[in-house]
N, C-alpha and C. Protein backbone atom coordinates (compact mmCIF):
# COMPACT_ATOMS: atom_id res chain seq x y z
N UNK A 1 33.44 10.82 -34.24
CA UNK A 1 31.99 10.81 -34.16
C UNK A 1 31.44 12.17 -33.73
N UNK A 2 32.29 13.32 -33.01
CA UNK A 2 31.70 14.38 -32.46
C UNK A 2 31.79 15.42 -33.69
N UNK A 3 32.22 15.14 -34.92
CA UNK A 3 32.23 16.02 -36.14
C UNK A 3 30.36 15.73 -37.35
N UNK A 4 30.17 14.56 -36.81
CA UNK A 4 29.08 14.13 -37.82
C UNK A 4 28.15 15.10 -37.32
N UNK A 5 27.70 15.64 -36.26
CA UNK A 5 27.08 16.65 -35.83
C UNK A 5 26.96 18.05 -36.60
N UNK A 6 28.44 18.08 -36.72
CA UNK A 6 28.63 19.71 -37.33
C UNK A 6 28.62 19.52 -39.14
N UNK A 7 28.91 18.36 -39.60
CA UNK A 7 29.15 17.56 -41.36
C UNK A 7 27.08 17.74 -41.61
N UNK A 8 26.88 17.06 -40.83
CA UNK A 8 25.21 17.21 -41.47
C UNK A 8 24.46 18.43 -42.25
N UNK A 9 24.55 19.18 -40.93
CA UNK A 9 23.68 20.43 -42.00
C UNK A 9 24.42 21.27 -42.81
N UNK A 10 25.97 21.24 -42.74
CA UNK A 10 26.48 21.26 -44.50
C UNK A 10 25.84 20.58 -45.31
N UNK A 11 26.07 19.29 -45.39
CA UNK A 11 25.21 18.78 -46.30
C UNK A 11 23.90 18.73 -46.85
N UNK A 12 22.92 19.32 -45.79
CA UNK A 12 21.54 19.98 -46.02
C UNK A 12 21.66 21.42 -46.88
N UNK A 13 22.88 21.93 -46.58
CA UNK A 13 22.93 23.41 -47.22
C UNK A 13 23.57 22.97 -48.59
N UNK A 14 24.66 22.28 -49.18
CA UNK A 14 24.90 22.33 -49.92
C UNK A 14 23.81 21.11 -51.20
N UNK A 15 22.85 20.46 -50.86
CA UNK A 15 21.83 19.98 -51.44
C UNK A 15 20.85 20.82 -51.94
N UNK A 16 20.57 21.66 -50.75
CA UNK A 16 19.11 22.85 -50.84
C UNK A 16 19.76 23.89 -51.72
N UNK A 17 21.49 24.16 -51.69
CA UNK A 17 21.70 25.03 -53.00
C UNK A 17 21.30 24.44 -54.63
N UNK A 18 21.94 23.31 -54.62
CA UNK A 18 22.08 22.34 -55.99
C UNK A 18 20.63 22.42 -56.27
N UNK A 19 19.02 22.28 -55.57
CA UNK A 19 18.15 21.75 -56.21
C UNK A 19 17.62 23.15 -56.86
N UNK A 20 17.98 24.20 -56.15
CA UNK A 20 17.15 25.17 -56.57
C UNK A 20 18.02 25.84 -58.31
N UNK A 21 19.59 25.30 -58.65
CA UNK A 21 19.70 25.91 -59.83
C UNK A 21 19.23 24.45 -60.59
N UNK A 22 19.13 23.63 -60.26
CA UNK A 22 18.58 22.34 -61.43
C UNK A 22 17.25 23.16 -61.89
N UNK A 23 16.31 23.15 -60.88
CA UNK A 23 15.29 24.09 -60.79
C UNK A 23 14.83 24.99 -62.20
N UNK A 24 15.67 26.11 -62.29
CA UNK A 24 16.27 27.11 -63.23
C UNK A 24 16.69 26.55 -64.54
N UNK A 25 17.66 25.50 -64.48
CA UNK A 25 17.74 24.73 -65.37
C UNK A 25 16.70 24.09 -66.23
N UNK A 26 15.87 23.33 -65.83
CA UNK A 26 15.04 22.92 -66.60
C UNK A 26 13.64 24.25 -66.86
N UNK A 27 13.37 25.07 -65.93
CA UNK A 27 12.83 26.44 -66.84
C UNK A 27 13.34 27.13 -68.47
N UNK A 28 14.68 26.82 -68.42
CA UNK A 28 15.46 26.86 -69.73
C UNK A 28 15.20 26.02 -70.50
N UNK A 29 14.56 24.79 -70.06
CA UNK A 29 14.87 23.61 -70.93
C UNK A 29 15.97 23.26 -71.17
N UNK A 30 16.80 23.07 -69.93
CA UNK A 30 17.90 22.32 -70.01
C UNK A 30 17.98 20.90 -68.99
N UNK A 31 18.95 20.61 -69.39
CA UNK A 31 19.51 19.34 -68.43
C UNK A 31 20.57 19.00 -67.29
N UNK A 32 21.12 19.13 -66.17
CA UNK A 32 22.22 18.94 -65.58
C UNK A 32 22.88 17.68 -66.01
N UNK A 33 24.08 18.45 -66.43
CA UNK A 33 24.86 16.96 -66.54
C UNK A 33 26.58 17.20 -65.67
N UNK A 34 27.08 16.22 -65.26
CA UNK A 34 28.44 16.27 -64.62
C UNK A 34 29.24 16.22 -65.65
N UNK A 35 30.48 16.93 -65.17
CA UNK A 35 31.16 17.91 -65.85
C UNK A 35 30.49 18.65 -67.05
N UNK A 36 31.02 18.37 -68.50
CA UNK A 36 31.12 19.47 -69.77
C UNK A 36 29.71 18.45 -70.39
N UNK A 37 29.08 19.44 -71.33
CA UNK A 37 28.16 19.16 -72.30
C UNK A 37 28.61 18.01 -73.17
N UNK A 38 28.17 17.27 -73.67
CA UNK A 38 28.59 16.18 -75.20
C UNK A 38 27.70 16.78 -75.75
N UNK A 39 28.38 17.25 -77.35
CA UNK A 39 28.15 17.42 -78.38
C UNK A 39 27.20 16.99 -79.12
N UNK A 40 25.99 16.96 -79.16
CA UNK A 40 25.20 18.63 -79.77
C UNK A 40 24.97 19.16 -79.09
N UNK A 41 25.06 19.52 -77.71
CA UNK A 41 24.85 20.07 -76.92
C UNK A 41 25.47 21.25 -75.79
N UNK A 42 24.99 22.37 -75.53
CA UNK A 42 25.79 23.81 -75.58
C UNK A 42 25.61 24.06 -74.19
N UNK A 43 26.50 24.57 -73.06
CA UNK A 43 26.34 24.90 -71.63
C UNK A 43 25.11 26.45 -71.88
N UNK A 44 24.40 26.14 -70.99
CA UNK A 44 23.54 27.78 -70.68
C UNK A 44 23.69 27.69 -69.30
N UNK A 45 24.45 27.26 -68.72
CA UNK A 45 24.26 27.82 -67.07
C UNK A 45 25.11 26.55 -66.75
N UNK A 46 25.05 27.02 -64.98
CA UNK A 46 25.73 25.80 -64.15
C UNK A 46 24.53 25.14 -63.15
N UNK A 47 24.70 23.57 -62.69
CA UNK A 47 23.26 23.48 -61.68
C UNK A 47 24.28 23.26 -60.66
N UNK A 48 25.15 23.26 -60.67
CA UNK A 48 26.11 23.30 -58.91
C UNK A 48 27.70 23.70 -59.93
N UNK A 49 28.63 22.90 -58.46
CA UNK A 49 30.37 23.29 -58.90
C UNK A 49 30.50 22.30 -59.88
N UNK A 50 29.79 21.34 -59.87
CA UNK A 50 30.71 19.93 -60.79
C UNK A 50 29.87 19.66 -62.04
N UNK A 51 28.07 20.72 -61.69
CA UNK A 51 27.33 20.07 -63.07
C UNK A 51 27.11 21.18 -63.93
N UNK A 52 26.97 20.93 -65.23
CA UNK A 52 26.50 22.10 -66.05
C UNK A 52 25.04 21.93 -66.16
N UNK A 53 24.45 23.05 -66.66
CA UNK A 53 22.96 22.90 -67.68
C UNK A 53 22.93 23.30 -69.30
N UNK A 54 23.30 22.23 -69.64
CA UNK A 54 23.05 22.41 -70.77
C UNK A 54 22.09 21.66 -71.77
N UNK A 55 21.76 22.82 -72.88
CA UNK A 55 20.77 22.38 -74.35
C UNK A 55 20.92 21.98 -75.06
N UNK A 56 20.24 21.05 -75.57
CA UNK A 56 20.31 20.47 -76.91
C UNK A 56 20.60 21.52 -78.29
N UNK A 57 21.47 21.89 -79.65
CA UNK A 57 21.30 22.92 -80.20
C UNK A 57 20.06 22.82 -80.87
N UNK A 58 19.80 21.56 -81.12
CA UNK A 58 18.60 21.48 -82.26
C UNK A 58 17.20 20.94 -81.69
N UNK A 59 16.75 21.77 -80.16
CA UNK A 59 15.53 21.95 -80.02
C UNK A 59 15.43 21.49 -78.42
């Protein structure tokens, strides 16, 4: 129980990173998705470690 103290505001930091490239992401007109793109669809960026941003090719 004396670790949940120090676990919290990791988790505030690693949230407040993730929202700001989703952020970016959809300025592109893209989408976050976990792991790899499905097909028609092409990576243009990352929105954290586990999600991509990627576009549709055809619009």
């Amino acid at each position: 129980m004396k670790i949940l103290y120090l676990l919290f505001p990791l988790l505030l930091l690693l949230v407040q990173g993730a929202a700001g490239n989703r952020a970016k992401c959809r300025e592109k007109r893209g989408y976050c998705t976990l792991g790899r793109c499905r097909y028609p669809a092409i990576t243009i960026g990352a929105c954290s470690r586990f999600q991509e941003c990627c576009r549709s090719v055809w619009g």
